[in-house]
C-alpha atoms as a PDB file:
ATOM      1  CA  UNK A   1      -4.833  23.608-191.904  1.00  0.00           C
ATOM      2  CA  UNK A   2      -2.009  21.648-192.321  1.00  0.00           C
ATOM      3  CA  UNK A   3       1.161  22.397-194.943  1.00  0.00           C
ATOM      4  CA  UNK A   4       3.850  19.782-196.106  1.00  0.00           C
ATOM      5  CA  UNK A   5       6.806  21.895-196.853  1.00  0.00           C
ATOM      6  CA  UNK A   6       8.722  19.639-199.543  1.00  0.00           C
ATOM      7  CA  UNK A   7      11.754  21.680-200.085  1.00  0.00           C
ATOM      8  CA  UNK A   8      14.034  25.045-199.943  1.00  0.00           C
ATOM      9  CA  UNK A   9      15.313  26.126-203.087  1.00  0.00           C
ATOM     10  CA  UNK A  10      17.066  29.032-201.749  1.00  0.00           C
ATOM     11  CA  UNK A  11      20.691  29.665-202.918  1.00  0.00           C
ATOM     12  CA  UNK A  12      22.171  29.797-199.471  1.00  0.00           C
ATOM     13  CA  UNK A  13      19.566  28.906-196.799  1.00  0.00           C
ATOM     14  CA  UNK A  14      19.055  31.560-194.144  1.00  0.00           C
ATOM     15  CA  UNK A  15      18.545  28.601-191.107  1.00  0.00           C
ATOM     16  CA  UNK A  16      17.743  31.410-188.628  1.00  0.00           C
ATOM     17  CA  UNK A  17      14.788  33.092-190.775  1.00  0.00           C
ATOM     18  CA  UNK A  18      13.075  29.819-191.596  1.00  0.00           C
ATOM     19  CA  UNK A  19      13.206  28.656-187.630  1.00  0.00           C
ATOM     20  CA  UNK A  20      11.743  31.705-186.883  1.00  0.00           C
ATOM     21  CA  UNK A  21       9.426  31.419-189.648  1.00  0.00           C
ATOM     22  CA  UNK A  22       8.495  27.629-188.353  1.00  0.00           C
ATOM     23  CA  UNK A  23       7.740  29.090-185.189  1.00  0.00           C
ATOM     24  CA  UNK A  24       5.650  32.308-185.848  1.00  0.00           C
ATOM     25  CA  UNK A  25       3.622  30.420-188.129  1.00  0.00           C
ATOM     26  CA  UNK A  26       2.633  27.002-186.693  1.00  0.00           C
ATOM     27  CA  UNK A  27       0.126  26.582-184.014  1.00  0.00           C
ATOM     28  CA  UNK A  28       1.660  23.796-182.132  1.00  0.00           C
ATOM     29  CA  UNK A  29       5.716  23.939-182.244  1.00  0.00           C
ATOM     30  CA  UNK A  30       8.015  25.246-179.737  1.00  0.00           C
ATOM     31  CA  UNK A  31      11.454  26.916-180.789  1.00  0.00           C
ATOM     32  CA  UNK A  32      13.882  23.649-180.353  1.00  0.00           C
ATOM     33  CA  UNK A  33      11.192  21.767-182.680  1.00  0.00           C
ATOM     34  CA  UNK A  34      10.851  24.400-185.167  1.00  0.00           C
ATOM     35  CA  UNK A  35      14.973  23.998-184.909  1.00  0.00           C
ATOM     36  CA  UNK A  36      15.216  20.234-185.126  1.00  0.00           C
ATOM     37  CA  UNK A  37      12.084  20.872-188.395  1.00  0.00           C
ATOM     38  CA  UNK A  38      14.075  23.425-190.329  1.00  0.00           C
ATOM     39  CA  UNK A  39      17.258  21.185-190.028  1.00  0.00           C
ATOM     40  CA  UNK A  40      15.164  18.058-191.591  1.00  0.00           C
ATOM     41  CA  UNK A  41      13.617  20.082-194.198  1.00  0.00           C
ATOM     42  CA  UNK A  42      17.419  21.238-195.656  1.00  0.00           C
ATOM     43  CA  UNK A  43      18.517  17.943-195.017  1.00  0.00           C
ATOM     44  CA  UNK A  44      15.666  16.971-198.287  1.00  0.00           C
ATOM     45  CA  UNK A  45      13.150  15.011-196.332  1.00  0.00           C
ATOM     46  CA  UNK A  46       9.274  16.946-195.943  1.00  0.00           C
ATOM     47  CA  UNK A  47       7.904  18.536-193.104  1.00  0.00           C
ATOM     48  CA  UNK A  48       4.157  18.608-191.688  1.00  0.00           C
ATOM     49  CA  UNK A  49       2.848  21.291-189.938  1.00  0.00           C
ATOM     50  CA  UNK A  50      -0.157  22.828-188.545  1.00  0.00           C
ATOM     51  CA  UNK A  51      -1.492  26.953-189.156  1.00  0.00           C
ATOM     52  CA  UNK A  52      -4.477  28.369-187.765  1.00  0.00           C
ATOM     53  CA  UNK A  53      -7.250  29.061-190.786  1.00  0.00           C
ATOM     54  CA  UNK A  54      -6.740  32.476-190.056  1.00  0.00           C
ATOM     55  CA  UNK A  55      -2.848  33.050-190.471  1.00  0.00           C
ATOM     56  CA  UNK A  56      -2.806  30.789-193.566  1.00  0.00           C
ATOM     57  CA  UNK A  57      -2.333  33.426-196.115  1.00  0.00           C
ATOM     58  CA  UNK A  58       0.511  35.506-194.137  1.00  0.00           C
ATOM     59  CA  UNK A  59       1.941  31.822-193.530  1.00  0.00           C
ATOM     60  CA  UNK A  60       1.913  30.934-197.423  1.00  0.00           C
ATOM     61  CA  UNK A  61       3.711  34.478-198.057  1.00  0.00           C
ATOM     62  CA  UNK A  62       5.861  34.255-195.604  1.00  0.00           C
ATOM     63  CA  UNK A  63       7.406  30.416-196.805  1.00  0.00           C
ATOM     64  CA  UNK A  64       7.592  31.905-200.387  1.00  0.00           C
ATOM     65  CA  UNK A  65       9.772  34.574-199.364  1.00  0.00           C
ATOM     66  CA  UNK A  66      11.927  31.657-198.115  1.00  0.00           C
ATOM     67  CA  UNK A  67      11.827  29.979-201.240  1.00  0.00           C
ATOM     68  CA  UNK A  68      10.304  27.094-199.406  1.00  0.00           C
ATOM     69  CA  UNK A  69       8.029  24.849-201.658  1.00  0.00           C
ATOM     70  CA  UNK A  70       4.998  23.847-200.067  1.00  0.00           C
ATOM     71  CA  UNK A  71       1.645  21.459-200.799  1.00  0.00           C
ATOM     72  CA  UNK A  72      -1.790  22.494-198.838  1.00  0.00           C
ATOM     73  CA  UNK A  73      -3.416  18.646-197.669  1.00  0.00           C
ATOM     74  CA  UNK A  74      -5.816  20.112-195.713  1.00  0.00           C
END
């Protein structure tokens, strides 16, 4: 399934928690990608990436504890 994440709205960004985040839950990122992805997603621009059917719904929780807003496309 793949997840646009559109935005953080958190306060004060925790850049550590939603790398790690990036890379527990994606199928297909390393740890310098899921870097160089959290760094474009607080810059404002939207980020695509891919979760395995069966982690979606720890995924989902996990970016809405990060305040992260996110859009299911597919």
């Amino acid at each position: 399934m793949k997840i646009n994440l559109l935005s953080c709205d958190a306060l004060r960004s925790d850049r550590r928690a939603i790398t790690k985040c990036l890379l527990e839950v994606s199928s297909n990122i390393n740890e310098s990608l899921s870097f160089e992805l959290t760094e474009i997603l607080l810059d404002g621009d939207t980020v695509v990436i891919e979760v395995e059917d069966k982690e979606t719904g720890s995924a989902l929780r996990a970016l809405r504890k990060l305040s992260i807003d996110y859009e299911i496309i597919d």
